[in-house]
N, C-alpha and C. Protein backbone atom coordinates (compact mmCIF):
# COMPACT_ATOMS: atom_id res chain seq x y z
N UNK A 1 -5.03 13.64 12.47
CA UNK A 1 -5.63 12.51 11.79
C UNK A 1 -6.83 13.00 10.98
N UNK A 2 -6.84 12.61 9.84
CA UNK A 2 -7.46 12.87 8.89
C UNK A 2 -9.40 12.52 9.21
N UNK A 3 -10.78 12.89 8.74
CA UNK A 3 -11.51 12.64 9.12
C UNK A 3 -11.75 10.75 7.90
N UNK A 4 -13.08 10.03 8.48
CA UNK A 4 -12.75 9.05 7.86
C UNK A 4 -13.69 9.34 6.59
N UNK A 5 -13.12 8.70 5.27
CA UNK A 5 -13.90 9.03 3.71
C UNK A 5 -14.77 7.94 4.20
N UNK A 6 -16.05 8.57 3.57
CA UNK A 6 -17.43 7.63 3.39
C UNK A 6 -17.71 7.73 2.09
N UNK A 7 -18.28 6.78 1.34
CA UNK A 7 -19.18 6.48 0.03
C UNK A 7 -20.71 5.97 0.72
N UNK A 8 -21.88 7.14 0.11
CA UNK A 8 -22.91 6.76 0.15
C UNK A 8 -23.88 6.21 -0.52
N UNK A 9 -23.93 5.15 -0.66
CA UNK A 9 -25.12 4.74 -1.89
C UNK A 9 -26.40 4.53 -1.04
N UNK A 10 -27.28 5.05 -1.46
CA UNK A 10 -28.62 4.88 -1.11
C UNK A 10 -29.74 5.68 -2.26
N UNK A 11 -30.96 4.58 -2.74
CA UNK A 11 -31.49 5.13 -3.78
C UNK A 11 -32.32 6.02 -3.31
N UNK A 12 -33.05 6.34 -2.51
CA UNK A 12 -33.82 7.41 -1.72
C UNK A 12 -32.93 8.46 -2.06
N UNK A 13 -33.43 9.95 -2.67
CA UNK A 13 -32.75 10.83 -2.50
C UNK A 13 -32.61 11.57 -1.14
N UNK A 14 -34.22 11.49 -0.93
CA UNK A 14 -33.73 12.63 0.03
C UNK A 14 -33.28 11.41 1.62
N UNK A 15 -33.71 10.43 1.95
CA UNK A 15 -32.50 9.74 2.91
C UNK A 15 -31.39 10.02 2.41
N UNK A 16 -30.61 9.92 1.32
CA UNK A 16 -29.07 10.31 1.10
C UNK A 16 -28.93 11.13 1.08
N UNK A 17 -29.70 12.40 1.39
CA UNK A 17 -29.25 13.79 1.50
C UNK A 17 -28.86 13.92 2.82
N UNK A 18 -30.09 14.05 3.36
CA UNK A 18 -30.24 13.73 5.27
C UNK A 18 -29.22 12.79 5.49
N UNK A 19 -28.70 12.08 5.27
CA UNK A 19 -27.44 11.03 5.63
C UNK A 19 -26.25 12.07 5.09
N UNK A 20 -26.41 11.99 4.28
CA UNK A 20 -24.76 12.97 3.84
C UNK A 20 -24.71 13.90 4.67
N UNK A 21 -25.53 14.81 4.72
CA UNK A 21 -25.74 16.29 5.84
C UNK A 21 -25.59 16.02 7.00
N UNK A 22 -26.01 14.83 7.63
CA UNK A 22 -25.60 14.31 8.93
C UNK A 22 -24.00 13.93 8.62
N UNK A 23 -23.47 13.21 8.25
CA UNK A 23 -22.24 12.89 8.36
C UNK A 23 -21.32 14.08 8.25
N UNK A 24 -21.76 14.79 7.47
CA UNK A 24 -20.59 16.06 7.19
C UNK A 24 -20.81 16.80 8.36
N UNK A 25 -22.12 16.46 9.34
CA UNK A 25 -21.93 17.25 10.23
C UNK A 25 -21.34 17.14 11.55
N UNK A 26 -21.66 15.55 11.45
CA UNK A 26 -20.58 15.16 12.67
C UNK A 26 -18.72 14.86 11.92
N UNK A 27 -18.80 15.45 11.66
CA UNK A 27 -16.97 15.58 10.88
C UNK A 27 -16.69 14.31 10.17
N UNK A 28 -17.38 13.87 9.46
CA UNK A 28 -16.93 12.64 8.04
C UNK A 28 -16.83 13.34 6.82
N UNK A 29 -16.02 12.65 6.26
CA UNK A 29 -15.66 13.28 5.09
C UNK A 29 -16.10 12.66 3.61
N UNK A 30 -17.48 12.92 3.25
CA UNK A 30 -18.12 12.34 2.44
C UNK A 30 -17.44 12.32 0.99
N UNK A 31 -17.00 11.28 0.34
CA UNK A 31 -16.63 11.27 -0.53
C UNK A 31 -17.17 11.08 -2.16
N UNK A 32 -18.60 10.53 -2.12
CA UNK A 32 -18.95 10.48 -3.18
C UNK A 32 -20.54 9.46 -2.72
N UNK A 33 -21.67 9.56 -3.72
CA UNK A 33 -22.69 9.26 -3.15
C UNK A 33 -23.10 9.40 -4.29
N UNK A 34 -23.86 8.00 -4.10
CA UNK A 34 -24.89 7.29 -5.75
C UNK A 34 -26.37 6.65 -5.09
N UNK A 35 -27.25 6.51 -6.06
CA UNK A 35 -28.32 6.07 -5.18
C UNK A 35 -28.54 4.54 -6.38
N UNK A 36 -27.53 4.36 -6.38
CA UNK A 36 -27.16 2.55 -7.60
C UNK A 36 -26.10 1.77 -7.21
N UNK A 37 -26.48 0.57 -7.22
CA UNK A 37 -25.49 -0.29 -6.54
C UNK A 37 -24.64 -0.97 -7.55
N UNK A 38 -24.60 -0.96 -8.68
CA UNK A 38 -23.69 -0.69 -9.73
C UNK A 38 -22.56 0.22 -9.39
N UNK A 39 -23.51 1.68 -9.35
CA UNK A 39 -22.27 2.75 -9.66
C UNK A 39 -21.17 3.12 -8.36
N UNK A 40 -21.78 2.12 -7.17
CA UNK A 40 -21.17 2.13 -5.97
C UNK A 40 -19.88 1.87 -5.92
N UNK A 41 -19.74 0.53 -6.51
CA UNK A 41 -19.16 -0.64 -7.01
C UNK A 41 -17.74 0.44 -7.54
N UNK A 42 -18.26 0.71 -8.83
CA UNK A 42 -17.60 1.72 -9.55
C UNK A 42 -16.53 2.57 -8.46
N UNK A 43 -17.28 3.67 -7.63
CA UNK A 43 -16.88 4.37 -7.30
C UNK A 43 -16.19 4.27 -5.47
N UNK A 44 -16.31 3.05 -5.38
CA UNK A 44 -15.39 2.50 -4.51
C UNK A 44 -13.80 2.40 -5.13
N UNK A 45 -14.16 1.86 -6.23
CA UNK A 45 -12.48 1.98 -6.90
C UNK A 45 -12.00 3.55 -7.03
N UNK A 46 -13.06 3.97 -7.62
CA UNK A 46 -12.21 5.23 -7.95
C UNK A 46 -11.88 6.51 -6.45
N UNK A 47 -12.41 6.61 -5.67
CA UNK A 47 -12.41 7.60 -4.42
C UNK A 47 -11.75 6.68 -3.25
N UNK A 48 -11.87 5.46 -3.18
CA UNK A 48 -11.34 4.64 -2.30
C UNK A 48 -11.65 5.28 -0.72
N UNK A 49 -13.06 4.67 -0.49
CA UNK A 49 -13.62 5.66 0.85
C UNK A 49 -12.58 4.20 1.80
N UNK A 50 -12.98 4.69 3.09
CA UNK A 50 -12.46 4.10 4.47
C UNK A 50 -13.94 3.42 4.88
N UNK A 51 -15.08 3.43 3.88
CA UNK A 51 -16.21 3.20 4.78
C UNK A 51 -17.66 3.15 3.62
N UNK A 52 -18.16 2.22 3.55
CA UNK A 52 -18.99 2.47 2.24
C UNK A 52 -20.62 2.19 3.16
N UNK A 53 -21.63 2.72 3.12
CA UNK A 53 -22.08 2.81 3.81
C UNK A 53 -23.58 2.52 2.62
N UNK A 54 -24.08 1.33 2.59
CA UNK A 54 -24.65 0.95 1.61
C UNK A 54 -26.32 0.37 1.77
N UNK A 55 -27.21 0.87 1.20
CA UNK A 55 -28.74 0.56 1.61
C UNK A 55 -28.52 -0.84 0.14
N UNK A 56 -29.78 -1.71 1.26
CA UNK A 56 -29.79 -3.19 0.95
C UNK A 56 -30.16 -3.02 -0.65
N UNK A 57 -31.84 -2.37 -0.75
CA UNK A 57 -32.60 -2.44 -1.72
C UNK A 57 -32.40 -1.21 -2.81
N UNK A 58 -31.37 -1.40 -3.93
CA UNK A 58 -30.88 -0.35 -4.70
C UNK A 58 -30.73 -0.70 -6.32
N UNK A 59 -31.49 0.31 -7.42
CA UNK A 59 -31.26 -1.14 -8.71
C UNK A 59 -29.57 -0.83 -9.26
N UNK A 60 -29.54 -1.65 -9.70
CA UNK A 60 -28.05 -1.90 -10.73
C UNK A 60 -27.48 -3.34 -9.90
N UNK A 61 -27.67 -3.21 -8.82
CA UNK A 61 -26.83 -4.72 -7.74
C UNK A 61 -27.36 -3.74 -6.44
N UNK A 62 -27.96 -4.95 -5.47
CA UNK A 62 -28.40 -4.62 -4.47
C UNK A 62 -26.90 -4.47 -3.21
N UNK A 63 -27.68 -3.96 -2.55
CA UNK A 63 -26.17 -3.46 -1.11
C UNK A 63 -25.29 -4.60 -0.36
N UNK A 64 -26.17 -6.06 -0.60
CA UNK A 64 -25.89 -7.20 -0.27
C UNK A 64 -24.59 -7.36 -1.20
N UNK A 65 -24.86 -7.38 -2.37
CA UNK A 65 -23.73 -8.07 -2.99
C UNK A 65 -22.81 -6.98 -3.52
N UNK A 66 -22.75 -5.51 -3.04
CA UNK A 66 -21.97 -4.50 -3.56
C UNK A 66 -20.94 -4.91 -2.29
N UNK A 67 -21.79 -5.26 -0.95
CA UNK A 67 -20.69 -5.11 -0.23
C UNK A 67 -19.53 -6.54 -0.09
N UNK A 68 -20.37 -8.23 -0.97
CA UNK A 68 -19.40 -8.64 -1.09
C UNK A 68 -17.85 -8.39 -1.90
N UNK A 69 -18.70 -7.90 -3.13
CA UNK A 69 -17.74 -7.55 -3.63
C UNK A 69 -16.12 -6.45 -3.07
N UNK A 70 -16.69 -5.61 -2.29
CA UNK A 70 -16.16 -4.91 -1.68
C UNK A 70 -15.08 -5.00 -0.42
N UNK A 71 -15.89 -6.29 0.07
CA UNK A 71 -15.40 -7.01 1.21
C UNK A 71 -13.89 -7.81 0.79
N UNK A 72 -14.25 -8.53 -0.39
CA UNK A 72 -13.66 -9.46 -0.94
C UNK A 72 -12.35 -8.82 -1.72
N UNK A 73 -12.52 -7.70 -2.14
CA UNK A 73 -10.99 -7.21 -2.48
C UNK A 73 -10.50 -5.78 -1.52
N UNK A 74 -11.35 -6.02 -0.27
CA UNK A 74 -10.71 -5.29 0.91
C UNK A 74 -10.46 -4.04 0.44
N UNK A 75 -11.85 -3.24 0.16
CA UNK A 75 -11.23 -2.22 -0.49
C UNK A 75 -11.74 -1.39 0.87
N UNK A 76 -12.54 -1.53 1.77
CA UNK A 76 -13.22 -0.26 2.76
C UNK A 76 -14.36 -1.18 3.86
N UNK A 77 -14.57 -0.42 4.62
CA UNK A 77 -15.47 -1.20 5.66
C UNK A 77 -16.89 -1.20 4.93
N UNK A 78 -17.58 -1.99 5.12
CA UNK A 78 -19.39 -1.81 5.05
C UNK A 78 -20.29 -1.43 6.35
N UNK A 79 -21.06 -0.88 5.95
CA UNK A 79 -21.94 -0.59 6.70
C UNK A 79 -23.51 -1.00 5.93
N UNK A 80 -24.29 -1.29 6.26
CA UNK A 80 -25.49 -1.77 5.58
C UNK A 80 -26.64 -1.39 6.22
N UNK A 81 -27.50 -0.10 5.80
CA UNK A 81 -28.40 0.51 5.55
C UNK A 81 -29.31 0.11 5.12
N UNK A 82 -30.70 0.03 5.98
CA UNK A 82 -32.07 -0.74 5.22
C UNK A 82 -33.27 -0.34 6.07
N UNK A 83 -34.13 -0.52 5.55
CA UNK A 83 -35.54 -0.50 6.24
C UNK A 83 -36.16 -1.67 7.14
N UNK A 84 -35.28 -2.42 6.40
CA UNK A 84 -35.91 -3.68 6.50
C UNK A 84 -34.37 -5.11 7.60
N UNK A 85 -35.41 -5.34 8.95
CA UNK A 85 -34.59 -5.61 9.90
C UNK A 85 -34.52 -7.31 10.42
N UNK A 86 -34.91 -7.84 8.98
CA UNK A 86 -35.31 -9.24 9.26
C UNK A 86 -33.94 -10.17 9.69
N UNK A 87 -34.38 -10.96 9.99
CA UNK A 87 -33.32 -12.07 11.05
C UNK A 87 -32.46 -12.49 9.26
N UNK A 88 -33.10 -12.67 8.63
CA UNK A 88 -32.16 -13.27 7.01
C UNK A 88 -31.76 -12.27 6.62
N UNK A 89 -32.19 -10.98 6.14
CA UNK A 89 -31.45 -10.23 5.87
C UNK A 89 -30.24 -9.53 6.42
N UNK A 90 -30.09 -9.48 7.87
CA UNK A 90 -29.17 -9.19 8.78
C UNK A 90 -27.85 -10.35 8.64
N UNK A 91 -28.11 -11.95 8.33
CA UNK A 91 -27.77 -12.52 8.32
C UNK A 91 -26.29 -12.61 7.10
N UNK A 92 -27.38 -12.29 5.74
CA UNK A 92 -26.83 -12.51 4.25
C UNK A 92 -25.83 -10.73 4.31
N UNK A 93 -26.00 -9.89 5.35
CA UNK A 93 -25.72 -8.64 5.21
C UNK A 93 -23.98 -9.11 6.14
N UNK A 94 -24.19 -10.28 6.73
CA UNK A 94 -23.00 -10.14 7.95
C UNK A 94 -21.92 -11.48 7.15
N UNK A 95 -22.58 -12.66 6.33
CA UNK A 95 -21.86 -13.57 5.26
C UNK A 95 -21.57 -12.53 4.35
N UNK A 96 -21.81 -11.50 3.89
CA UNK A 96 -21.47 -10.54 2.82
C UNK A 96 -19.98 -10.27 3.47
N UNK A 97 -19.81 -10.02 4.87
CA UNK A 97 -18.68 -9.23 5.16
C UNK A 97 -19.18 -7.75 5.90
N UNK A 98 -20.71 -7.36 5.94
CA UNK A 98 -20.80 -5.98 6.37
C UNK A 98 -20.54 -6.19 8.08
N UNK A 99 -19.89 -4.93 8.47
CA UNK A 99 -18.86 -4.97 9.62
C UNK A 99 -20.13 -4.50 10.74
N UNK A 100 -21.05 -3.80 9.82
CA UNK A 100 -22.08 -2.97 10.90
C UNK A 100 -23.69 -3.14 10.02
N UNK A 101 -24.56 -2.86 11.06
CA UNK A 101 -26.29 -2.91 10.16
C UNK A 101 -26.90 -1.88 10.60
N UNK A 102 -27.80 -0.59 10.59
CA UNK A 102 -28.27 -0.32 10.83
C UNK A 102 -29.68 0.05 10.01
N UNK A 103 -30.56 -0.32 10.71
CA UNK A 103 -32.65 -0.30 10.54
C UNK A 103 -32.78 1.58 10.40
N UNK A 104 -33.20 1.81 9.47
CA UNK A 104 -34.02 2.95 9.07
C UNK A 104 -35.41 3.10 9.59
N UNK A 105 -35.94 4.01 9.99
CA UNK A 105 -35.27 5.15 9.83
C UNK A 105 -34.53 5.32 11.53
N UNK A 106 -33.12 5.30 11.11
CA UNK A 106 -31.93 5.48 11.56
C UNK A 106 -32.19 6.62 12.36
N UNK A 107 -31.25 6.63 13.82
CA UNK A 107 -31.34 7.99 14.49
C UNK A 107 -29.86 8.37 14.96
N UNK A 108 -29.36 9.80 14.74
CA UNK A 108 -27.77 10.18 14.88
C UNK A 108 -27.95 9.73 15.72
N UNK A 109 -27.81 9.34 16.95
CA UNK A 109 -27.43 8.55 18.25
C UNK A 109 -27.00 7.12 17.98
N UNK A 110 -27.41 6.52 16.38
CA UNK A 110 -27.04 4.98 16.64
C UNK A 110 -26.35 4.95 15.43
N UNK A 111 -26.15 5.99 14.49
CA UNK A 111 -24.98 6.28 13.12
C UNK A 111 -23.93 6.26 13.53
N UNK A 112 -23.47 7.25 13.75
CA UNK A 112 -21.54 7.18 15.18
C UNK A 112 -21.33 6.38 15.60
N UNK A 113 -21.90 5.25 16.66
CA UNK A 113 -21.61 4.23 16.84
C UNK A 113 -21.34 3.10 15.96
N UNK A 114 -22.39 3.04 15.10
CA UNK A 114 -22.40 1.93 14.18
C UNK A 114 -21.08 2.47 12.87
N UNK A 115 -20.88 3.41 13.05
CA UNK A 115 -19.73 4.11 11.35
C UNK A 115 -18.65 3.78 12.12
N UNK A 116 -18.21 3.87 13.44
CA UNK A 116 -17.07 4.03 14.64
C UNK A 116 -17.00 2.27 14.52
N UNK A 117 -17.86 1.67 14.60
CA UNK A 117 -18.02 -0.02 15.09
C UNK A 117 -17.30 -0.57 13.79
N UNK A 118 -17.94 0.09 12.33
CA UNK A 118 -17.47 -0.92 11.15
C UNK A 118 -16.16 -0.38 11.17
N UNK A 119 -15.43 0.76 11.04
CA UNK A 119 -14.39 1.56 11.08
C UNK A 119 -13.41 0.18 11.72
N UNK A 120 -13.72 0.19 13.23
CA UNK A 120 -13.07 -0.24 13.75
C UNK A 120 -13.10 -1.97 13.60
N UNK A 121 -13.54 -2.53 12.90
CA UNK A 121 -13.91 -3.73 12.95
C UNK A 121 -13.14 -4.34 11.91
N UNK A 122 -13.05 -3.30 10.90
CA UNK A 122 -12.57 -3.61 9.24
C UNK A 122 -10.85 -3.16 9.88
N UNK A 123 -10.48 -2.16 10.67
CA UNK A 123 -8.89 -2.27 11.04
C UNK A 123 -8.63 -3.47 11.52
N UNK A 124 -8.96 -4.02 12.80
CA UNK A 124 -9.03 -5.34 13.10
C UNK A 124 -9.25 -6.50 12.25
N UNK A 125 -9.66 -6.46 10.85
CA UNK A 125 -9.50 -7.79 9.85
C UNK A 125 -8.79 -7.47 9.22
N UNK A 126 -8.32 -6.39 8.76
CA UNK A 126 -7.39 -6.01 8.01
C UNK A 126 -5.98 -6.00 8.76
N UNK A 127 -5.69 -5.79 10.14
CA UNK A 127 -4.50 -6.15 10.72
C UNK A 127 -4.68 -8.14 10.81
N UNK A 128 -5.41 -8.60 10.94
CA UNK A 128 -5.56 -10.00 10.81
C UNK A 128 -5.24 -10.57 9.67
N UNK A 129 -5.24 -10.04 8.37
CA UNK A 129 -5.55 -10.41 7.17
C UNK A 129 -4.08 -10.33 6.66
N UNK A 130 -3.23 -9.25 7.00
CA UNK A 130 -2.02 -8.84 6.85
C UNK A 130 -1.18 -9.54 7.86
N UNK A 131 -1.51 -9.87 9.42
CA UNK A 131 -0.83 -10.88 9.93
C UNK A 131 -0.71 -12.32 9.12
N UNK A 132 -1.77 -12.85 8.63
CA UNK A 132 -1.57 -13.53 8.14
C UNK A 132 -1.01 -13.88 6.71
N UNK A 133 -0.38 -12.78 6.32
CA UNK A 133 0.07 -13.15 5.35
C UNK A 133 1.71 -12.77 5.29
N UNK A 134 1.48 -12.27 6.86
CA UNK A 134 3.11 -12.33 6.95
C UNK A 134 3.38 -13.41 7.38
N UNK A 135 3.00 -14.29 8.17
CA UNK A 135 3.15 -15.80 8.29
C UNK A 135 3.06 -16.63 7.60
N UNK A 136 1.94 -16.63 6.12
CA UNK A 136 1.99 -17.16 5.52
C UNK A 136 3.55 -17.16 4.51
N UNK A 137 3.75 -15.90 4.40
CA UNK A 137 5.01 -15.56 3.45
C UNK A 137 6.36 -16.47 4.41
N UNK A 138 6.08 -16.06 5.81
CA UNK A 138 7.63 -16.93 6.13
C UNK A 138 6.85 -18.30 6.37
N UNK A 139 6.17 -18.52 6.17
CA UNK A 139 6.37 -20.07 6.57
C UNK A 139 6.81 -20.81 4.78
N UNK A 140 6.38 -20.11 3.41
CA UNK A 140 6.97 -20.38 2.00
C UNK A 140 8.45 -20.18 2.31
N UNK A 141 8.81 -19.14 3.00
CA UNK A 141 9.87 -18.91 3.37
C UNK A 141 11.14 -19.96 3.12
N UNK A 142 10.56 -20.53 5.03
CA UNK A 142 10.92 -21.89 5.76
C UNK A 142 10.96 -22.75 5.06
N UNK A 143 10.08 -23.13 3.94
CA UNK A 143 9.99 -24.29 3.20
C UNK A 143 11.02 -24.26 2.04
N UNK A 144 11.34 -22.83 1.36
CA UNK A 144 11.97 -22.98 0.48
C UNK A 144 13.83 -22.69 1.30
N UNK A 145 13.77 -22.52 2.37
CA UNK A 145 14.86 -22.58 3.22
C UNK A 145 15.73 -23.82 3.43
N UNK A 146 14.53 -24.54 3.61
CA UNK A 146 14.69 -26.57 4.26
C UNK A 146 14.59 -27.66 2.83
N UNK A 147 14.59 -26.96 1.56
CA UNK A 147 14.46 -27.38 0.40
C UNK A 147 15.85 -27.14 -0.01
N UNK A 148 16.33 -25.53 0.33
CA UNK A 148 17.70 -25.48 -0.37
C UNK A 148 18.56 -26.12 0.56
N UNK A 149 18.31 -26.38 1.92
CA UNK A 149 19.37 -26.87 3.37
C UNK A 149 19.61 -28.87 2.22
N UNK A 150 17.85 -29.15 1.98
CA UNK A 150 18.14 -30.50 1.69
C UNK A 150 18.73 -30.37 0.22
N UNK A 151 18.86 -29.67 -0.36
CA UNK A 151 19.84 -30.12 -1.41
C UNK A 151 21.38 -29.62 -1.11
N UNK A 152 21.65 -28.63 -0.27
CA UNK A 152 22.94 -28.77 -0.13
C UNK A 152 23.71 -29.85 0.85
N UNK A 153 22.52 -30.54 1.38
CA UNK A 153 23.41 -31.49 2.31
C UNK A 153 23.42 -32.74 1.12
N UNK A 154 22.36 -33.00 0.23
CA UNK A 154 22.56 -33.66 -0.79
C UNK A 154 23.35 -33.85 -1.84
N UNK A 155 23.51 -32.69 -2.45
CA UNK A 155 24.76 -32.56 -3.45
C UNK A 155 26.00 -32.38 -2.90
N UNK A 156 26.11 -32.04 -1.48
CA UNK A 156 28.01 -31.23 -1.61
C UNK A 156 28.31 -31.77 -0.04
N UNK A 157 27.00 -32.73 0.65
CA UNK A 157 27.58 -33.44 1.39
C UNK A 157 27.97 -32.68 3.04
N UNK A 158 26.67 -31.63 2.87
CA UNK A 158 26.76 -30.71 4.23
C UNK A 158 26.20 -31.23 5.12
N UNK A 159 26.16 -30.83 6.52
CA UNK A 159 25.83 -31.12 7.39
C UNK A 159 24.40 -29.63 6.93
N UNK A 160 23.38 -30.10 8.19
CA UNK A 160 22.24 -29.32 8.38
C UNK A 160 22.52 -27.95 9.15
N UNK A 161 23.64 -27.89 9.58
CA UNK A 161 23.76 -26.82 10.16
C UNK A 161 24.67 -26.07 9.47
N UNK A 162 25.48 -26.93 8.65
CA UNK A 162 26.33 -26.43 8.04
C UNK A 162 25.71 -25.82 6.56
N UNK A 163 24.77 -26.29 6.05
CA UNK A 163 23.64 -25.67 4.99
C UNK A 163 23.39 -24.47 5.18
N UNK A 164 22.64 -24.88 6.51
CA UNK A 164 21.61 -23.80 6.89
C UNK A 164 22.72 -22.05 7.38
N UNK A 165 23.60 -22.31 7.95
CA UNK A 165 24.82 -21.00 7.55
C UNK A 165 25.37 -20.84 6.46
N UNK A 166 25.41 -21.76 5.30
CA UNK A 166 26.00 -21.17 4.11
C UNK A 166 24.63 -20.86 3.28
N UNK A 167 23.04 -20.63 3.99
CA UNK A 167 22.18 -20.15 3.94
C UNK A 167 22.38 -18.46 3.44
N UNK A 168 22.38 -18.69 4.88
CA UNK A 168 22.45 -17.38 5.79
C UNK A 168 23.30 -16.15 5.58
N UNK A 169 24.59 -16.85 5.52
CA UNK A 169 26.01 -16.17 5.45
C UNK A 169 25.68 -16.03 4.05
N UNK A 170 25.19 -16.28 2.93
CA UNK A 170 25.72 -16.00 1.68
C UNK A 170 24.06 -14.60 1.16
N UNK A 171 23.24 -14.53 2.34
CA UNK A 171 22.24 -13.95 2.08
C UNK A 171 22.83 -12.59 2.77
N UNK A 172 23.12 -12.82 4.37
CA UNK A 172 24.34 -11.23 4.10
C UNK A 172 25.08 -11.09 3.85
N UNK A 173 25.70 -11.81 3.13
CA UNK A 173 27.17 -10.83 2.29
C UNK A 173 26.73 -10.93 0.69
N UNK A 174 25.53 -11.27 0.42
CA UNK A 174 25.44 -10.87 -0.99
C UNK A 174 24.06 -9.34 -0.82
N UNK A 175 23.43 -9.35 0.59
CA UNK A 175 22.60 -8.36 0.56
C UNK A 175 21.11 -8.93 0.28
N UNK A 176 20.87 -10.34 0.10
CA UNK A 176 19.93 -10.74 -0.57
C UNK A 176 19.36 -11.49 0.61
N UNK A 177 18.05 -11.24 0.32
CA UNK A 177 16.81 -12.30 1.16
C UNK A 177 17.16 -13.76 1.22
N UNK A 178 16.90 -14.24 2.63
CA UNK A 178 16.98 -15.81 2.29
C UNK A 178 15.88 -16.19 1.45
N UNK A 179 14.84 -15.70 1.06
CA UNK A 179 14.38 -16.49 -0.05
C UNK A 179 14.84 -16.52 -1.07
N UNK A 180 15.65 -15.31 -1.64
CA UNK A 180 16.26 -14.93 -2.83
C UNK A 180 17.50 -16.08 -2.78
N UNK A 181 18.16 -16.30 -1.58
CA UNK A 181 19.38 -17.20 -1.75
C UNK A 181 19.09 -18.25 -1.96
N UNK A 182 17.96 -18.82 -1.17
CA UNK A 182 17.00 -20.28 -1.39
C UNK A 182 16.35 -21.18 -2.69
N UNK A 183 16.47 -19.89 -3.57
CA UNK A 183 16.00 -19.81 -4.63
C UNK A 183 16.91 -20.27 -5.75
N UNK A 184 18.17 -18.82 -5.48
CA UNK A 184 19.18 -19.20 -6.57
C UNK A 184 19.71 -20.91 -5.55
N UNK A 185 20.46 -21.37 -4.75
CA UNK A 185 20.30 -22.72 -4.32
C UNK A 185 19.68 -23.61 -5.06
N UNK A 186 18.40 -23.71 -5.18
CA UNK A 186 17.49 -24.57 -5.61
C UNK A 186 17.64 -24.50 -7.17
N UNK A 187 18.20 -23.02 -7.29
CA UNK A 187 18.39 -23.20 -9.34
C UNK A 187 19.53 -23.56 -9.58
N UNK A 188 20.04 -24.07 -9.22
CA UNK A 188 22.02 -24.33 -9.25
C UNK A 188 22.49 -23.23 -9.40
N UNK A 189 22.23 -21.74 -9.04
CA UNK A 189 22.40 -20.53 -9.64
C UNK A 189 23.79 -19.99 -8.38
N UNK A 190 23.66 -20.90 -7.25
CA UNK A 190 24.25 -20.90 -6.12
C UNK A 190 24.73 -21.73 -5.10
N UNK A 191 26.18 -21.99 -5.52
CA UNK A 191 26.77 -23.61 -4.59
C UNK A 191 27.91 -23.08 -4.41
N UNK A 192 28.44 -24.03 -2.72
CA UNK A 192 29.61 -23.53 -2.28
C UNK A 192 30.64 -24.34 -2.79
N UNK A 193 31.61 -22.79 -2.30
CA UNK A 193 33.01 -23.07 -3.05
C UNK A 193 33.52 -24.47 -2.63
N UNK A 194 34.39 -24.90 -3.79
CA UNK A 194 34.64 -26.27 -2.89
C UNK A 194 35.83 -26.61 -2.16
């Protein structure tokens, strides 16, 4: 298993040095590091870390709203880096979507945990996020299933069970998805023989 990619933005140079040097030393695999919350942004698209690890107070767009953005098209976990440990800022850092917080100046004993915590926090919404959209997909499914069942009991005078297998049956022996059959159904593209 591969080590996990980090993106570091933090405008402090030398904290983002000392942070990078720490991570590469406990085996992360630093991928790219800006001290602008603009060019973060940026370079989340382009390196696509597993983990963006972002200080609050940075110019171009502060760490707050790099990591909504970030959050919001699920590109990597956040982590949110700051000096500053106030009850609102912790707050607007966790409505952003950041998975983890840690108060500067930071000590390796509470980095690993907290990089391990968002890591693992962002798999867990992201298996959530993808459950749900496999449910969401069959339940369009179901609907466009019980749409083509009610027009074939409508037009050709089927029974519901008898629909719902010339569903089915015509989705494996043509190779095609019941949505795909549901579909042509619903376009007149597909009616039984008579």
């Amino acid at each position: 298993m591969s080590a996990p990619r980090i993106l570091v933005a933090e405008d402090e140079a030398i904290i983002r040095l000392d942070l990078v040097e720490t991570l590469r030393e406990e085996g992360y695999d630093v991928v790219a590091e800006t001290g602008r919350g603009d060019d973060a942004l940026r370079l989340v698209d382009e390196v696509q870390p597993d983990l963006a690890i972002l200080d609050v107070r940075m110019p171009g767009l502060d760490g707050i709203e790099v990591a909504r953005e970030i959050v919001a098209n699920r590109a990597a976990a956040v982590l949110i880096l700051t000096a500053f440990g106030q009850r609102e800022l912790v707050e607007r850092a966790a409505e952003a979507g950041a998975m983890a917080y840690l108060v500067k100046p930071w000590q390796r004993s509470d980095l690993v945990p907290a990089i391990e915590m968002a890591l693992a926090r962002h798999k867990e919404a992201m298996a959530l996020v993808e459950d749900n959209d496999t449910l969401t997909d069959q339940l369009e499914v179901r609907k466009l299933v019980d749409r083509a069942k009610g027009s074939l009991m409508d037009n050709f005078s089927m029974s519901e069970n008898d629909a719902f297998r010339f569903v089915q049956t015509s989705a494996m022996g043509s190779r095609r998805s019941m949505r795909e059959v549901a579909e042509a159904i619903l376009a007149g593209e597909l009616v039984p023989e008579s």
